[in-house]
Protein backbone atom coordinates (compact mmCIF):
# COMPACT_ATOMS: atom_id res chain seq x y z
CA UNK A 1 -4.42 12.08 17.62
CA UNK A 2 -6.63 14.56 15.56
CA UNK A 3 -7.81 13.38 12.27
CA UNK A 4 -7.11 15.25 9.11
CA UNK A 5 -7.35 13.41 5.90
CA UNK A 6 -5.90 9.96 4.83
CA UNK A 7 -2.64 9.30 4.73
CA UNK A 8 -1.05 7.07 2.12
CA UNK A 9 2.48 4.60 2.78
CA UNK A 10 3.91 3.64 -0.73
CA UNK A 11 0.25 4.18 -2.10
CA UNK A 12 -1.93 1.81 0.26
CA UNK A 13 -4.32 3.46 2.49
CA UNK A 14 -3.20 2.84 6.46
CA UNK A 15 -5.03 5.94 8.68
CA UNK A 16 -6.99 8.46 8.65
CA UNK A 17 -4.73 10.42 10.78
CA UNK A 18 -1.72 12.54 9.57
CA UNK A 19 -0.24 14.77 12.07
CA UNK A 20 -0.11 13.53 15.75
CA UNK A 21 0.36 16.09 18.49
CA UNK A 22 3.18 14.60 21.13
CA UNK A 23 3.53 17.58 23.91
CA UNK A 24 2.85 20.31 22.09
CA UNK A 25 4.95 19.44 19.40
CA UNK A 26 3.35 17.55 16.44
CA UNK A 27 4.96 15.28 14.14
CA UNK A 28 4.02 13.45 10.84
CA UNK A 29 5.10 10.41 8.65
CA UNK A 30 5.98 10.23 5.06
CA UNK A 31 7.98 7.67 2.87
CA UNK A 32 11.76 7.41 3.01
CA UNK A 33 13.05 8.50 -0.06
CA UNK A 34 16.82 7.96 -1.26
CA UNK A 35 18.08 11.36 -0.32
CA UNK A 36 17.62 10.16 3.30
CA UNK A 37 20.01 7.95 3.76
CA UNK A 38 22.48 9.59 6.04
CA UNK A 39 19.24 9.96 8.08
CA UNK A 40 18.46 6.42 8.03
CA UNK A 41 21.92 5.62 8.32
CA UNK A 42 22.00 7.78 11.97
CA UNK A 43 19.05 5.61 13.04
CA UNK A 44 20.38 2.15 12.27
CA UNK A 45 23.16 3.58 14.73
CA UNK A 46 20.52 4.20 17.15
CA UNK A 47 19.09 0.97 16.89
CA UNK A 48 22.39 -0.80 17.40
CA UNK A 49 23.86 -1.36 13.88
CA UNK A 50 27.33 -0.06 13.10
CA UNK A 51 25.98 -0.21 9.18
CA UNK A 52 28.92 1.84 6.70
CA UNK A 53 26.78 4.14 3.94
CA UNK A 54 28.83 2.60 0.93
CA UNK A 55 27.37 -0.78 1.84
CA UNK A 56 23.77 0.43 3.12
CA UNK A 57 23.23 3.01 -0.28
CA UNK A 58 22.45 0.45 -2.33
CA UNK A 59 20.18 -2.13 -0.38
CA UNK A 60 18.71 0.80 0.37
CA UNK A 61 17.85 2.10 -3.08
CA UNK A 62 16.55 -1.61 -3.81
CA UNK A 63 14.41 -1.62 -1.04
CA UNK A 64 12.84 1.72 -1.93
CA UNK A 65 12.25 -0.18 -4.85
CA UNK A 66 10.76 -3.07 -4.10
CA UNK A 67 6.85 -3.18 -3.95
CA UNK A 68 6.93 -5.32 -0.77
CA UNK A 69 8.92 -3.38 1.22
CA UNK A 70 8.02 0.06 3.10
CA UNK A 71 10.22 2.55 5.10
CA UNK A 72 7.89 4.89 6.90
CA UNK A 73 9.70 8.31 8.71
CA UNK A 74 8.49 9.72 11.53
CA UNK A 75 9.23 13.73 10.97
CA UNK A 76 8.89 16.47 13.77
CA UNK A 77 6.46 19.25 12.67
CA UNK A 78 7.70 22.76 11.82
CA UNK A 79 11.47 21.45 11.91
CA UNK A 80 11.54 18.72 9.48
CA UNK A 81 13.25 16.35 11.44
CA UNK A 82 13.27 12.80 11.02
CA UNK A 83 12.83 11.34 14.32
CA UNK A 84 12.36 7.92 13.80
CA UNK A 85 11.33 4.97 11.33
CA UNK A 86 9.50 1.91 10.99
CA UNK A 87 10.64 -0.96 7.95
CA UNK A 88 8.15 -3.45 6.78
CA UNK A 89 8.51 -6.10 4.69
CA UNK A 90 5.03 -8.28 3.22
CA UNK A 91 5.66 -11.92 2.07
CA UNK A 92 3.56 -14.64 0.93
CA UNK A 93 3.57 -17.65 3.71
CA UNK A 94 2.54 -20.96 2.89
CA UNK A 95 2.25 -21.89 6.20
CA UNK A 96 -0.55 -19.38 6.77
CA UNK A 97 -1.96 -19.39 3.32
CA UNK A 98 -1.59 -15.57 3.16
CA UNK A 99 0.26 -12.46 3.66
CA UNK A 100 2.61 -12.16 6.59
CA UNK A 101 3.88 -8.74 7.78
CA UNK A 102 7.32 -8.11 9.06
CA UNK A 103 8.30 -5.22 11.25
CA UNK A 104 11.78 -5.44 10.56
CA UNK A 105 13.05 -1.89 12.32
CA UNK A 106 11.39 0.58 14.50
CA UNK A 107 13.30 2.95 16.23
CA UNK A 108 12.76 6.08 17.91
CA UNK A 109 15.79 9.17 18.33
CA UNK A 110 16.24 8.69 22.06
CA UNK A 111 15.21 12.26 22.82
CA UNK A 112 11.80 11.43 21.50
CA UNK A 113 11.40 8.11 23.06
CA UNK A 114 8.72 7.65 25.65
CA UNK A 115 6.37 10.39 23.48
CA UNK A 116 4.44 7.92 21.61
CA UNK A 117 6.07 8.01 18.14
CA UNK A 118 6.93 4.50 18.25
CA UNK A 119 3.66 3.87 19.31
CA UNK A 120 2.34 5.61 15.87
CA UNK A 121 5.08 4.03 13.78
CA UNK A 122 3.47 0.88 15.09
CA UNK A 123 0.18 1.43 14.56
CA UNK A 124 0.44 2.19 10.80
CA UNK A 125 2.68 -0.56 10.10
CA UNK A 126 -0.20 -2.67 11.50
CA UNK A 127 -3.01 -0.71 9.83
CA UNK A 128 -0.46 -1.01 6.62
CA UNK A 129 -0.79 -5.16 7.26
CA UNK A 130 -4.59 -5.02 7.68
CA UNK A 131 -5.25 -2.82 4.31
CA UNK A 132 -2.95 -5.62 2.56
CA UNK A 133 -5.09 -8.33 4.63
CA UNK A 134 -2.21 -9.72 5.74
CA UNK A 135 -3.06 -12.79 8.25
CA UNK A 136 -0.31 -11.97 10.80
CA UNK A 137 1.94 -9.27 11.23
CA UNK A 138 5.08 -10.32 13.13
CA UNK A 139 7.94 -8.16 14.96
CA UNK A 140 11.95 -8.84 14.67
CA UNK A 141 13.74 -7.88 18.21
CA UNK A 142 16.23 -8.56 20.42
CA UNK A 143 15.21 -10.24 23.77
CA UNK A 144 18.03 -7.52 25.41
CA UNK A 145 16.09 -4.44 23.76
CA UNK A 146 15.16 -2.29 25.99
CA UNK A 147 11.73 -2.19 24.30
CA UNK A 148 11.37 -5.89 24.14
CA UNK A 149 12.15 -5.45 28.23
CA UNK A 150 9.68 -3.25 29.04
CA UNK A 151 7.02 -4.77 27.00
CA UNK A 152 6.13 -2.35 24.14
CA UNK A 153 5.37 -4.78 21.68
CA UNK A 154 2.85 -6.73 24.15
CA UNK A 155 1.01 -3.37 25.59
CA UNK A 156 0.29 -3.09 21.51
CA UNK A 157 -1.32 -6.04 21.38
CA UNK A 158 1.78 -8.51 20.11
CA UNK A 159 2.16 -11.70 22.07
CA UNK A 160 5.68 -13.56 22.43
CA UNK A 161 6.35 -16.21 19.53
CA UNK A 162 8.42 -18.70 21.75
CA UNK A 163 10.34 -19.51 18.26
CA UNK A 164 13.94 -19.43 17.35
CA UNK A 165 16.03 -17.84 14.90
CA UNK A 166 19.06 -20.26 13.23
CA UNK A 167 21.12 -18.17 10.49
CA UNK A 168 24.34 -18.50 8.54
CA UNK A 169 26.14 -15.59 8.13
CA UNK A 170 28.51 -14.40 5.72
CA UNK A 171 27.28 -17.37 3.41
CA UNK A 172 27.67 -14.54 -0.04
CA UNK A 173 31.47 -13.96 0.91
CA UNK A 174 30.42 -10.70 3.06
CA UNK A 175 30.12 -10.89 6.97
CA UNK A 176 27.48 -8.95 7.89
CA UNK A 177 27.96 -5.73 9.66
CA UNK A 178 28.50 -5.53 13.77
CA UNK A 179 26.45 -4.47 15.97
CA UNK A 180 27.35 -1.99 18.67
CA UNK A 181 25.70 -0.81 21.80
CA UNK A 182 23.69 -2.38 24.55
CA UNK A 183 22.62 -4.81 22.90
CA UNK A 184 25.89 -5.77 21.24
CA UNK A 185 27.22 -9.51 22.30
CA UNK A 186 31.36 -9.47 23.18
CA UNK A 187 31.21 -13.15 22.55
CA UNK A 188 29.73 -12.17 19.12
CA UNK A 189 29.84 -8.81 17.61
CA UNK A 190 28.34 -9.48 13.80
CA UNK A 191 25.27 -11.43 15.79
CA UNK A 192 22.08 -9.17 14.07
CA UNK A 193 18.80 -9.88 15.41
């Protein structure tokens, strides 16, 4: 990592490091804005989610909107790529009497993975938490991920929450959209972790 100048996600400060080198080939981040998402729409795929534009385009353009929410994009340096993408959400918690930080998606183009851009998407998302002095930051995933498997999220410093999700589904009239992939349930298709 070679530090440049300070790097801003949705105007808080969250490192002092902008371009990252990743074998020879370096990459930098920048906010999602709305004329990326096809792009985001290709990583949701990635990540498992079988998500159809029409319905994602305009949760999308709310989240852009909304001051507690940030969509961070990884982008490979000369090309312009996106190559992967971290969403976090920041909520009030009474429980903690503060902030509370959500990494909601991080995912990685599979031809990257293993070159430590999810490792940098990670660590701003956290440095994002601390400028906010958020009291915890917390991480959504699958138990079957192949990231929650080989222990990403602990070798970063996360430990294992031992709590459980419940949910209702489909409880607005619309079933939620079905995941696909590895971590895809046959017993359960529209099951979103």
């Amino acid at each position: 990592m070679r530090p440049l100048k300070v790097t801003f996600f949705q105007g808080a400060v969250v490192s002092a490091a902008v371009t990252h080198s990743v074998d020879k080939m370096p990459f930098v981040f920048r906010e999602a804005r709305p004329e990326d998402l096809e792009t985001v729409g290709e990583l949701l795929t990635a990540l498992g989610y079988d998500v159809p534009l029409e319905r994602l385009y305009p949760v999308y353009l709310r989240l852009l909107e909304d001051s507690a929410y940030r969509c961070l994009l990884a982008v490979s340096n000369p090309e312009g790529r996106v190559i992967g993408m971290i969403t976090v959400r920041r909520l009030p918690c009474l429980r903690l009497a503060g902030e509370q930080v959500t990494i909601e998606e991080l995912v990685v183009r599979p031809e990257w993975r293993g070159r430590g851009v999810g490792r940098a998407l990670l660590a701003h998302a956290v440095a994002y938490a601390q400028s906010c002095q958020a009291v915890r930051v917390e991480v959504l995933t699958s138990e079957e991920r192949e990231s929650t498997q080989r222990g990403f999220y602990e070798k970063a410093g996360f430990r294992h929450a031992r709590s459980r999700v419940y949910r209702i589904d489909g409880s607005a009239g619309r079933a939620p959209c079905r995941r696909v992939g590895p971590c895809a349930s046959p017993s359960s298709p529209e099951e979103v972790p």
